[in-house]
PDB file of N, CA and C in Angstrom:
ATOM      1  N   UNK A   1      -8.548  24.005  -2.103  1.00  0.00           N
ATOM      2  CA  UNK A   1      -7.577  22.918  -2.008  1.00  0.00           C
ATOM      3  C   UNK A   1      -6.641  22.968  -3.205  1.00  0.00           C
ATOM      4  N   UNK A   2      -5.544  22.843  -2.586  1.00  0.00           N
ATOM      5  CA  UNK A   2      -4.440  22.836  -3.875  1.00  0.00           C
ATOM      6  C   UNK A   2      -4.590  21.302  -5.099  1.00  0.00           C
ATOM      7  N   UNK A   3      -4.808  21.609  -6.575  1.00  0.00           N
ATOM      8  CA  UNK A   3      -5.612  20.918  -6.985  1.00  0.00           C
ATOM      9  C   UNK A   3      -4.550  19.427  -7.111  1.00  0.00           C
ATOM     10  N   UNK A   4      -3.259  19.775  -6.843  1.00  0.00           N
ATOM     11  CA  UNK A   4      -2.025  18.589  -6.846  1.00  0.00           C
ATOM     12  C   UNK A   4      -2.209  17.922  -5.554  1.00  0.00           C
ATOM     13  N   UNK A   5      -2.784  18.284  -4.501  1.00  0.00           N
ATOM     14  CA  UNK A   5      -2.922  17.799  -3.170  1.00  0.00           C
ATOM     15  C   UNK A   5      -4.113  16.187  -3.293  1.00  0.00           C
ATOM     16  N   UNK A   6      -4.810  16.208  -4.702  1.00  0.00           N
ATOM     17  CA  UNK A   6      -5.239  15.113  -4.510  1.00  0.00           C
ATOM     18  C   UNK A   6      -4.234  13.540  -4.882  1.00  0.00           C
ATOM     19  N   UNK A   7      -3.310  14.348  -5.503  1.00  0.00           N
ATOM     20  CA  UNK A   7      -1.977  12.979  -5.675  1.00  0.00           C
ATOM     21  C   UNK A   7      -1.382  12.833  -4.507  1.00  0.00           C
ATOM     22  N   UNK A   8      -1.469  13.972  -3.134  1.00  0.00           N
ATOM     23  CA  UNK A   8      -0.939  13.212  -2.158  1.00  0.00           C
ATOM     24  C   UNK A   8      -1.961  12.090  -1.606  1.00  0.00           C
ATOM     25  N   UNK A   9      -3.529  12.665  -1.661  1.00  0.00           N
ATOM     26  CA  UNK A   9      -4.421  12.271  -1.074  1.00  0.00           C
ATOM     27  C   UNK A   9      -4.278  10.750  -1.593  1.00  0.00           C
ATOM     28  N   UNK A  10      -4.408  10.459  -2.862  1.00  0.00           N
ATOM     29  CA  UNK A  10      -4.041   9.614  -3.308  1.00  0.00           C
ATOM     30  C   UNK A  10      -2.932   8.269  -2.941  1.00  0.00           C
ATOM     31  N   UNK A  11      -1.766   8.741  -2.843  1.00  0.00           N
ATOM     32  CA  UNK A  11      -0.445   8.208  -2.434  1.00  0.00           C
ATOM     33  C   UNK A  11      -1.245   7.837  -0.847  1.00  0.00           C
ATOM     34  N   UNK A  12      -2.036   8.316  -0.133  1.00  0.00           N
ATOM     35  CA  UNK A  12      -2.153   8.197   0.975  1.00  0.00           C
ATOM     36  C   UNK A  12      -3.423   7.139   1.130  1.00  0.00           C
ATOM     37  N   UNK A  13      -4.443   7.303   0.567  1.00  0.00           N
ATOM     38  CA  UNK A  13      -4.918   6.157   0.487  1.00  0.00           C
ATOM     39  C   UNK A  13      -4.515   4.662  -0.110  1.00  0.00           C
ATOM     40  N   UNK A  14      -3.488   4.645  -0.758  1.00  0.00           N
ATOM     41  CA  UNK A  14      -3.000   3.293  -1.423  1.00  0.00           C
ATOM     42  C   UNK A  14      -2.308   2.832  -0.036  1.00  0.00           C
ATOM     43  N   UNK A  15      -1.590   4.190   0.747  1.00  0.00           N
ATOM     44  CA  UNK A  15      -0.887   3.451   1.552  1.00  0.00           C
ATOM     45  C   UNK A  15      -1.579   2.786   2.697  1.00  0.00           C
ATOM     46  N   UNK A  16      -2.817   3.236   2.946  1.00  0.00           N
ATOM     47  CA  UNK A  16      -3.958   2.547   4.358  1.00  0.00           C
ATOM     48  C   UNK A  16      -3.732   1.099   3.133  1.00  0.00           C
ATOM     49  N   UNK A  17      -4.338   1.151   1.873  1.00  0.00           N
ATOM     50  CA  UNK A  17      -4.517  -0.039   1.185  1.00  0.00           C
ATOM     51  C   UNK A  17      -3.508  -1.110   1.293  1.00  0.00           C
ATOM     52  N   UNK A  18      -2.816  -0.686   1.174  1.00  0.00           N
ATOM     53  CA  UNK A  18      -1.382  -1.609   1.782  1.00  0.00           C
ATOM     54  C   UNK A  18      -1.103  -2.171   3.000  1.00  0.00           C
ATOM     55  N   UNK A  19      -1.603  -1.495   3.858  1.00  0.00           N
ATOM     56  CA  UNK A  19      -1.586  -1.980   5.112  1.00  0.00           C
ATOM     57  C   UNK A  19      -2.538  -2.704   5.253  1.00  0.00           C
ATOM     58  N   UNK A  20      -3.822  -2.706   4.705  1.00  0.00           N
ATOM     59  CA  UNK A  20      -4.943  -3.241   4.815  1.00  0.00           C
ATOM     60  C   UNK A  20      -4.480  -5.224   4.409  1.00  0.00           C
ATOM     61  N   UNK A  21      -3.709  -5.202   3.375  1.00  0.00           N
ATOM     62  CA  UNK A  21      -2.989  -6.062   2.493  1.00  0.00           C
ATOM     63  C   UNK A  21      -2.173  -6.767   2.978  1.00  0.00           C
ATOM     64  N   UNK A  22      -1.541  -5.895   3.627  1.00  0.00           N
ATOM     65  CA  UNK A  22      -0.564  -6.945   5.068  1.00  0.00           C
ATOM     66  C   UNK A  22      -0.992  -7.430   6.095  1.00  0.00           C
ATOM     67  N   UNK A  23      -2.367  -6.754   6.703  1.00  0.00           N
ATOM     68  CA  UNK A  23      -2.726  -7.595   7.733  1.00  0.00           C
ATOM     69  C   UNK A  23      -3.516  -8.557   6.919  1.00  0.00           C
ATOM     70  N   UNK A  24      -4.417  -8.517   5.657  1.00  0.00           N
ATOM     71  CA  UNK A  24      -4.989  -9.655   5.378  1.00  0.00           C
ATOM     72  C   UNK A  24      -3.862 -11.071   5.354  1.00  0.00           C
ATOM     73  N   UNK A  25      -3.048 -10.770   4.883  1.00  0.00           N
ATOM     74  CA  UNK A  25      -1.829 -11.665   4.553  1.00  0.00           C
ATOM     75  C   UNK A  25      -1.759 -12.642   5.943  1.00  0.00           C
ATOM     76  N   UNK A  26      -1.824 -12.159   7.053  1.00  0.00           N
ATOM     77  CA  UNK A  26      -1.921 -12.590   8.197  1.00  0.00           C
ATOM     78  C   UNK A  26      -3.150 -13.403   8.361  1.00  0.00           C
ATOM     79  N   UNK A  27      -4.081 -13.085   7.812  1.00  0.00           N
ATOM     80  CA  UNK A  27      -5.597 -14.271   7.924  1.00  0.00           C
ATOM     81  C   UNK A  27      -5.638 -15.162   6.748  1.00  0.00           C
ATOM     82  N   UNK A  28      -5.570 -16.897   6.723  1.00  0.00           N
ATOM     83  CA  UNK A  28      -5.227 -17.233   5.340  1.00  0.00           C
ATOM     84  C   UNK A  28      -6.374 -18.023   5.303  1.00  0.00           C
ATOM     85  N   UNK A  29      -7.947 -17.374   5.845  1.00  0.00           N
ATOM     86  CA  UNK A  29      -8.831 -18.355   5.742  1.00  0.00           C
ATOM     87  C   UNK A  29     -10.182 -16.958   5.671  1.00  0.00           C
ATOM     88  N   UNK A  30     -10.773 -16.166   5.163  1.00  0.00           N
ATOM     89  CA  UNK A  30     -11.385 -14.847   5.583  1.00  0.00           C
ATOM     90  C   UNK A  30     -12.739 -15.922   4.843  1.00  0.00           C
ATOM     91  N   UNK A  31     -13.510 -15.096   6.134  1.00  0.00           N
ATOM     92  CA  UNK A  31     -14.876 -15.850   6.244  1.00  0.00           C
ATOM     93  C   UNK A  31     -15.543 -15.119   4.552  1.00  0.00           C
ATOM     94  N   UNK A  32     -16.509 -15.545   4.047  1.00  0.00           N
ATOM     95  CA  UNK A  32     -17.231 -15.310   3.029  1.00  0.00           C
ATOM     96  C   UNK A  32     -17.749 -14.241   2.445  1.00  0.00           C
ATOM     97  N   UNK A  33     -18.086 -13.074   3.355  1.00  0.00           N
ATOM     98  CA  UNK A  33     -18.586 -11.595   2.970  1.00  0.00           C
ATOM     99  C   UNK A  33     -17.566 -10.881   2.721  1.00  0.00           C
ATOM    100  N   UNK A  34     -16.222 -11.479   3.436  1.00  0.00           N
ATOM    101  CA  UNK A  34     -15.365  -9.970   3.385  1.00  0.00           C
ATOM    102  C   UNK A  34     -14.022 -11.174   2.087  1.00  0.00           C
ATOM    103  N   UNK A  35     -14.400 -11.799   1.537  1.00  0.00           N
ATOM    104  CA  UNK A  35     -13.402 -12.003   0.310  1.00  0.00           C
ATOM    105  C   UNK A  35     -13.535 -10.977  -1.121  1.00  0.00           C
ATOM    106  N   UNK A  36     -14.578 -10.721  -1.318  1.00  0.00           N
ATOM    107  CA  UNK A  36     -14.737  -9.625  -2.383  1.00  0.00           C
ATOM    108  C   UNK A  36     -14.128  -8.910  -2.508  1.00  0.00           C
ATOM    109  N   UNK A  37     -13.917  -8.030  -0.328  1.00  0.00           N
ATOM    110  CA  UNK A  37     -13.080  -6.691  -0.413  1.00  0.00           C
ATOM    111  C   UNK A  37     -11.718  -7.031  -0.593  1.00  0.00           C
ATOM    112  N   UNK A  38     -11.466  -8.294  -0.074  1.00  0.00           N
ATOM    113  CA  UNK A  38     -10.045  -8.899  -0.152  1.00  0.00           C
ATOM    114  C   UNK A  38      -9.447  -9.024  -1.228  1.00  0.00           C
ATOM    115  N   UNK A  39     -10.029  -9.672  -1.858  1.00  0.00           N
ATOM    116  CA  UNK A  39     -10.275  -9.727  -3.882  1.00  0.00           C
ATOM    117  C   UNK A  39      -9.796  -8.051  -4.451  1.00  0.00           C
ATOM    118  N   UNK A  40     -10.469  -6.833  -3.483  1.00  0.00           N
ATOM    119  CA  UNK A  40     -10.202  -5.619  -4.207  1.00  0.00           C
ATOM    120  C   UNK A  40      -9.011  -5.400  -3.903  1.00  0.00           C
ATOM    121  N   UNK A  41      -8.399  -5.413  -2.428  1.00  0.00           N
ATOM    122  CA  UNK A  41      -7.275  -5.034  -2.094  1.00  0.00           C
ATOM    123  C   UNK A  41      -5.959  -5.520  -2.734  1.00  0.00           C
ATOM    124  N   UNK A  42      -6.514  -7.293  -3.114  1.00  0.00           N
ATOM    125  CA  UNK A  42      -5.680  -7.580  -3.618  1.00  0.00           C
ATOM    126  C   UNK A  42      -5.369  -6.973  -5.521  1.00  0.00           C
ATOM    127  N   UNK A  43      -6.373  -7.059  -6.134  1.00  0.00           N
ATOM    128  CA  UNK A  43      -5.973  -6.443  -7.265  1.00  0.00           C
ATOM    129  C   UNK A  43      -5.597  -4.848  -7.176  1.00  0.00           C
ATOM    130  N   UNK A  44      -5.532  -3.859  -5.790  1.00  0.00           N
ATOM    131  CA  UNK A  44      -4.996  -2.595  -6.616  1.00  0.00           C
ATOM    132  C   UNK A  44      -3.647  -2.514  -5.823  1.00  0.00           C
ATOM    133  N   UNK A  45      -2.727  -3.720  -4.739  1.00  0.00           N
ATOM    134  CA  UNK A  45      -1.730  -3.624  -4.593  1.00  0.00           C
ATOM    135  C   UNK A  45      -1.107  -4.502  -5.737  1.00  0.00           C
ATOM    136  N   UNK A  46      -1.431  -5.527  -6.051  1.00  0.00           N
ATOM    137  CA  UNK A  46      -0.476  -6.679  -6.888  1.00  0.00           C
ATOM    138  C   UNK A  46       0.017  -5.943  -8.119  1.00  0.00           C
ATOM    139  N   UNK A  47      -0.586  -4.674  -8.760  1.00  0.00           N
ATOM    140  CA  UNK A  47       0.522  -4.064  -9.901  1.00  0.00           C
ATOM    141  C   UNK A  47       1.884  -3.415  -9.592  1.00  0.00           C
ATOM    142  N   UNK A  48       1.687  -3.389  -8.295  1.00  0.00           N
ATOM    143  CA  UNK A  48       2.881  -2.315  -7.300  1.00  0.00           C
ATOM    144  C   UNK A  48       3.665  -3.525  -6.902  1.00  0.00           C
ATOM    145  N   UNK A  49       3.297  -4.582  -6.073  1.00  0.00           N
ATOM    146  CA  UNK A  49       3.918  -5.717  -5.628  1.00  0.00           C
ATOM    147  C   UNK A  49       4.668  -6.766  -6.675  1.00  0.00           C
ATOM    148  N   UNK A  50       4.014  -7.166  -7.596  1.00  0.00           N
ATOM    149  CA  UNK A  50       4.407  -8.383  -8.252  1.00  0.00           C
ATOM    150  C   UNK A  50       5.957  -7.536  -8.712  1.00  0.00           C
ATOM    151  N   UNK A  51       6.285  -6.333  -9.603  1.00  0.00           N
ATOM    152  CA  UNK A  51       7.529  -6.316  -9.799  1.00  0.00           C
ATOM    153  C   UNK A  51       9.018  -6.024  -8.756  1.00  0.00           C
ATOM    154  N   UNK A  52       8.098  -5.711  -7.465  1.00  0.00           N
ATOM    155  CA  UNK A  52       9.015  -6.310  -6.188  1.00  0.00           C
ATOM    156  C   UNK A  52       9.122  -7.413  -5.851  1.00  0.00           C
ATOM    157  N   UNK A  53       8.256  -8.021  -6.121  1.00  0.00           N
ATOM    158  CA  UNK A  53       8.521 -10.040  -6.384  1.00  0.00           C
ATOM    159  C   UNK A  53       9.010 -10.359  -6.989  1.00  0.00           C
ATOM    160  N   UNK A  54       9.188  -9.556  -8.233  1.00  0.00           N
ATOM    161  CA  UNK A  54      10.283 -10.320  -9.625  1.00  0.00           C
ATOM    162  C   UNK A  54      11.936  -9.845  -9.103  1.00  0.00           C
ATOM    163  N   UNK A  55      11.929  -9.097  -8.404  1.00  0.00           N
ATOM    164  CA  UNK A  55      13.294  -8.947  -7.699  1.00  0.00           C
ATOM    165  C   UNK A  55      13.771  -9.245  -6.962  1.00  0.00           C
ATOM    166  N   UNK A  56      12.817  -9.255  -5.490  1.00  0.00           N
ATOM    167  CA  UNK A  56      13.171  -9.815  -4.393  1.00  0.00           C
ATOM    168  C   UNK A  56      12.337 -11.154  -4.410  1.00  0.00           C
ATOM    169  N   UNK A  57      12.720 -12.352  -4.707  1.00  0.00           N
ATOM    170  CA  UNK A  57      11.504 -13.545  -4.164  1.00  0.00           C
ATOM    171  C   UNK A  57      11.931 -13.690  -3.124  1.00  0.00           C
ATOM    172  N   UNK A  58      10.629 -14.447  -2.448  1.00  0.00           N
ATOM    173  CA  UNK A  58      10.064 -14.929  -0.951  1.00  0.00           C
ATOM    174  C   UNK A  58      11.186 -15.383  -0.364  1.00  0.00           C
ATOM    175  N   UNK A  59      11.650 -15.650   0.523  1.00  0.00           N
ATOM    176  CA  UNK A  59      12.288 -16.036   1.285  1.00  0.00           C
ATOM    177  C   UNK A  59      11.884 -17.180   2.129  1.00  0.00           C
ATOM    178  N   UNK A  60      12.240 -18.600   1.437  1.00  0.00           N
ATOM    179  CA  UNK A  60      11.977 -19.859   2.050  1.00  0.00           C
ATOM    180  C   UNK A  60      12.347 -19.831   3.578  1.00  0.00           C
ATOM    181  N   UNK A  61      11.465 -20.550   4.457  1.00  0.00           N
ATOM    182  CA  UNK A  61      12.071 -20.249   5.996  1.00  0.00           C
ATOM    183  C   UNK A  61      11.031 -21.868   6.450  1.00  0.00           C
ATOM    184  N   UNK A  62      12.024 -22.442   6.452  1.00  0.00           N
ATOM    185  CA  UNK A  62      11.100 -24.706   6.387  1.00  0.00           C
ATOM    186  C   UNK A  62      10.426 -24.606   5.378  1.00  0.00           C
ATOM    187  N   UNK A  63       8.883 -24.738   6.382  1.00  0.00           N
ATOM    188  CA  UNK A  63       8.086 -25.310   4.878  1.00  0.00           C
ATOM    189  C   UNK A  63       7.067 -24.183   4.602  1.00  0.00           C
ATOM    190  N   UNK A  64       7.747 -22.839   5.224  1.00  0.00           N
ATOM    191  CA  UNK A  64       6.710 -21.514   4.521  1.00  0.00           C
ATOM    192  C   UNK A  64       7.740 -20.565   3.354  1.00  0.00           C
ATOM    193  N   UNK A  65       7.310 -19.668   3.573  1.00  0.00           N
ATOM    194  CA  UNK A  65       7.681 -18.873   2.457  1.00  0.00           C
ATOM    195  C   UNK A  65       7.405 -17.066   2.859  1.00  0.00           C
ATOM    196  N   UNK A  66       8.138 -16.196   3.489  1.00  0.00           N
ATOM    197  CA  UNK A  66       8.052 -15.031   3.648  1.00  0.00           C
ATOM    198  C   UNK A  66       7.957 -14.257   2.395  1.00  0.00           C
ATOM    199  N   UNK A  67       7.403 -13.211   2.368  1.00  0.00           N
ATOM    200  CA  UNK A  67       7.310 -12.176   0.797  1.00  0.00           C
ATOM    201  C   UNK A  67       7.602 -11.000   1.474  1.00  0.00           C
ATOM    202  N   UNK A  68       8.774 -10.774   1.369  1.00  0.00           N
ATOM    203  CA  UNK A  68       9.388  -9.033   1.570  1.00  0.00           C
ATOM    204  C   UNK A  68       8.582  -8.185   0.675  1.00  0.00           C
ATOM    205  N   UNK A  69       8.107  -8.189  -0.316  1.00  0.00           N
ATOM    206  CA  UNK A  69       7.469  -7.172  -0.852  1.00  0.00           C
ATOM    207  C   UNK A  69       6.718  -6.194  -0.738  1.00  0.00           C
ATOM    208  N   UNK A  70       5.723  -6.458   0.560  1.00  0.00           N
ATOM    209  CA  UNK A  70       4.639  -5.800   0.979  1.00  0.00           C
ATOM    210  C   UNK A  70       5.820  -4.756   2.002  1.00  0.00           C
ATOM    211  N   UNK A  71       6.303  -5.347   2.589  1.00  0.00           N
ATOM    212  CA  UNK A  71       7.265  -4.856   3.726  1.00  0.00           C
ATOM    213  C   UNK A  71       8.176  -3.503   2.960  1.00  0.00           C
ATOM    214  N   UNK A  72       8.880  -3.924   1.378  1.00  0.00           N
ATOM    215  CA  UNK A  72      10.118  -2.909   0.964  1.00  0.00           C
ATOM    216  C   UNK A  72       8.496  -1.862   0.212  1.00  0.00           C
ATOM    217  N   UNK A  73       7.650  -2.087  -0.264  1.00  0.00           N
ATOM    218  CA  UNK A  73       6.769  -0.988  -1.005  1.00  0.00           C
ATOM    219  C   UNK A  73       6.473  -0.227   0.469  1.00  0.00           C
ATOM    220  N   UNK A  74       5.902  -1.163   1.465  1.00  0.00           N
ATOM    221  CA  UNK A  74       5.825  -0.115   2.584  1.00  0.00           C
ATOM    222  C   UNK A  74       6.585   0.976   3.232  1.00  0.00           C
ATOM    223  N   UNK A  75       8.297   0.579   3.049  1.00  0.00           N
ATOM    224  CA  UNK A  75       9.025   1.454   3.071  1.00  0.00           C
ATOM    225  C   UNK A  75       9.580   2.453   2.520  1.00  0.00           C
ATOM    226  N   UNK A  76       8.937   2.004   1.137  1.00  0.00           N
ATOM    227  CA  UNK A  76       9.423   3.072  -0.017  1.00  0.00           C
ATOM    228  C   UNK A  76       8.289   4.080   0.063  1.00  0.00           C
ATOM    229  N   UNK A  77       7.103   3.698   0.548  1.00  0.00           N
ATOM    230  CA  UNK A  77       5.889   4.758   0.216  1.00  0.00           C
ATOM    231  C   UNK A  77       6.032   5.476   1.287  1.00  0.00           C
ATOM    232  N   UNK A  78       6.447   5.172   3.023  1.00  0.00           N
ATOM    233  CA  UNK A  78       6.369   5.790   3.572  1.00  0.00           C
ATOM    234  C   UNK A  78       7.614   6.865   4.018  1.00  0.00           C
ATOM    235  N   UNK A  79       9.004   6.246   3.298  1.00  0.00           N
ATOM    236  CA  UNK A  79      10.273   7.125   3.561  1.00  0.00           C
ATOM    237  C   UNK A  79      10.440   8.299   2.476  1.00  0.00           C
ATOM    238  N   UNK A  80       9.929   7.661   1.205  1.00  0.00           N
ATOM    239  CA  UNK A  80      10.729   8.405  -0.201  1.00  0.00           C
ATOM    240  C   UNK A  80       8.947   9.078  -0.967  1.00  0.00           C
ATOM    241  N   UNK A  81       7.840   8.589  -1.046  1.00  0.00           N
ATOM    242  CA  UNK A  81       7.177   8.936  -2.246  1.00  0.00           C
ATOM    243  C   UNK A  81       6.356   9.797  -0.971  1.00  0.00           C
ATOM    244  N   UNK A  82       5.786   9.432  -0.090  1.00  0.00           N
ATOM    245  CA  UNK A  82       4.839  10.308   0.587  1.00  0.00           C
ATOM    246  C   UNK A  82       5.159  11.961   1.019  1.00  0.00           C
ATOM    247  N   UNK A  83       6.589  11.732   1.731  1.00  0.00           N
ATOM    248  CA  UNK A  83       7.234  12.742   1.898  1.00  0.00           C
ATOM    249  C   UNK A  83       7.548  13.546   0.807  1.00  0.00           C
ATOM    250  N   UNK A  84       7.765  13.037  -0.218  1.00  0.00           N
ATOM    251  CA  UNK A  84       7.940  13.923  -1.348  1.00  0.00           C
ATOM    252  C   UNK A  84       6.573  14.458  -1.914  1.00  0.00           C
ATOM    253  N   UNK A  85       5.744  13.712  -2.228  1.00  0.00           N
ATOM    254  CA  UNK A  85       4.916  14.103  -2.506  1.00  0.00           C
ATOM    255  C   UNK A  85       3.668  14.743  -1.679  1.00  0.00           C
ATOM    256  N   UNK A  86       3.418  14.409  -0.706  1.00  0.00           N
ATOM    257  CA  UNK A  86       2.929  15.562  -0.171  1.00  0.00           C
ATOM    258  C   UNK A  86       3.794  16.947   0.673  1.00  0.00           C
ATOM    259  N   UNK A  87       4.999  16.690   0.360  1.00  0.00           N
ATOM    260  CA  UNK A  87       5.804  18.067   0.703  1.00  0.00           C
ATOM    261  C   UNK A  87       5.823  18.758  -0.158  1.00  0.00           C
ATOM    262  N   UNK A  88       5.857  18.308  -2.014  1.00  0.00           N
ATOM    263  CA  UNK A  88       5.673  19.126  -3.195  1.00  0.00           C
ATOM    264  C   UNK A  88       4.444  20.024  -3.283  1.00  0.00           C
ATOM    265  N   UNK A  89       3.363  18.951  -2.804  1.00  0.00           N
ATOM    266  CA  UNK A  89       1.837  19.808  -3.070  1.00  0.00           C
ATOM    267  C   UNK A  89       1.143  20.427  -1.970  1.00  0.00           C
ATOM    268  N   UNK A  90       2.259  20.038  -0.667  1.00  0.00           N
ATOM    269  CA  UNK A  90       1.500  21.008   0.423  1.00  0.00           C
ATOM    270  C   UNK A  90       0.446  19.867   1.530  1.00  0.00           C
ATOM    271  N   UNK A  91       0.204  18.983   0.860  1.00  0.00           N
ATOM    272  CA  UNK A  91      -0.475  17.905   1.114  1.00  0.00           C
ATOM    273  C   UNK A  91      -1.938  18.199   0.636  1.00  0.00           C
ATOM    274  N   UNK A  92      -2.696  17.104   1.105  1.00  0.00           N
ATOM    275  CA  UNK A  92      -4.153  17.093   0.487  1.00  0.00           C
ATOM    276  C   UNK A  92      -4.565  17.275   1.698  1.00  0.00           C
ATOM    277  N   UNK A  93      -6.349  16.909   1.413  1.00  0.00           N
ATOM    278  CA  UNK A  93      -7.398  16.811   2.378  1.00  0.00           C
ATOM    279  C   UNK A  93      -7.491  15.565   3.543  1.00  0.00           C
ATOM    280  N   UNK A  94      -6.711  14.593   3.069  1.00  0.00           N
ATOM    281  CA  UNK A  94      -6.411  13.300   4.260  1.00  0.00           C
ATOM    282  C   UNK A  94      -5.088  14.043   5.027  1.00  0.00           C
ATOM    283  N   UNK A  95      -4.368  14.371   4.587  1.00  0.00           N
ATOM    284  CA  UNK A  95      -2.860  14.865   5.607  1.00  0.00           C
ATOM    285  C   UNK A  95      -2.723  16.463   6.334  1.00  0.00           C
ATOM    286  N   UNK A  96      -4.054  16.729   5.698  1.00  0.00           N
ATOM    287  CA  UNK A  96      -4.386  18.250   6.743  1.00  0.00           C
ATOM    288  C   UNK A  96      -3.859  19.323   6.085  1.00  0.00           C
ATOM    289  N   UNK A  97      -3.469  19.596   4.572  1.00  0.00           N
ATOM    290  CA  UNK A  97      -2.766  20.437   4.323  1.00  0.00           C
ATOM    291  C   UNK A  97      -3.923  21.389   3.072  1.00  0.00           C
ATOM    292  N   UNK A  98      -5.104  20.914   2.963  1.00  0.00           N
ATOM    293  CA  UNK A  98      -5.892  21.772   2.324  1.00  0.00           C
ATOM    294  C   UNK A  98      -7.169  21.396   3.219  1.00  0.00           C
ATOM    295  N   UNK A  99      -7.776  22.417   2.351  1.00  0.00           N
ATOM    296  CA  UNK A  99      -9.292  22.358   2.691  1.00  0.00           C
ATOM    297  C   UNK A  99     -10.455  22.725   1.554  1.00  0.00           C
ATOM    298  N   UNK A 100     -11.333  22.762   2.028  1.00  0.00           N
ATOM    299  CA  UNK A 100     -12.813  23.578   0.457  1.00  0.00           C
ATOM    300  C   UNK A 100     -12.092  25.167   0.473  1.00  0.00           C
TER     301      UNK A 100
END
């Protein structure tokens, strides 16, 4: 395996993590066993998110509040950093481009 292919592998698991992050966003009540993992997801997107929050804030809509943030990192990871980066290294072991 090309030994740079684990920064795609990488880039590629944050991005399931992200998604994972947006659908929680959608449940605003998660039963008791699964807050821990929620708790994880949330601390390894919020270093990536919060300074897309300091730029773009929420977008009042009545009496909620939309957060583009999850939405523009999703687009940036999947148009500009993935493609680049696993086109630089060939890809990893999640995107099929190495092996043992």
């Amino acid at each position: 395996m090309n030994p740079f292919g684990i920064l795609c592998d990488l880039v590629t698991v944050y991005f399931i993590v992200l998604i994972v992050r947006i659908i929680l966003s959608w449940v605003p009540d998660l039963p008791e066993p699964l807050r821990p993992a929620a708790n994880l997801v949330s601390r390894l997107t919020d270093p990536v998110l919060q300074p897309v929050r300091g730029l773009l804030p929420a977008a009042r809509v009545g009496p909620a509040a939309i957060d583009f943030s999850p939405i523009i990192v999703f687009l940036v990871l999947s148009l500009l950093v993935r493609p680049l980066v696993c086109g630089l290294t060939g890809g990893g072991l999640l995107t099929g481009g190495g092996g043992i």
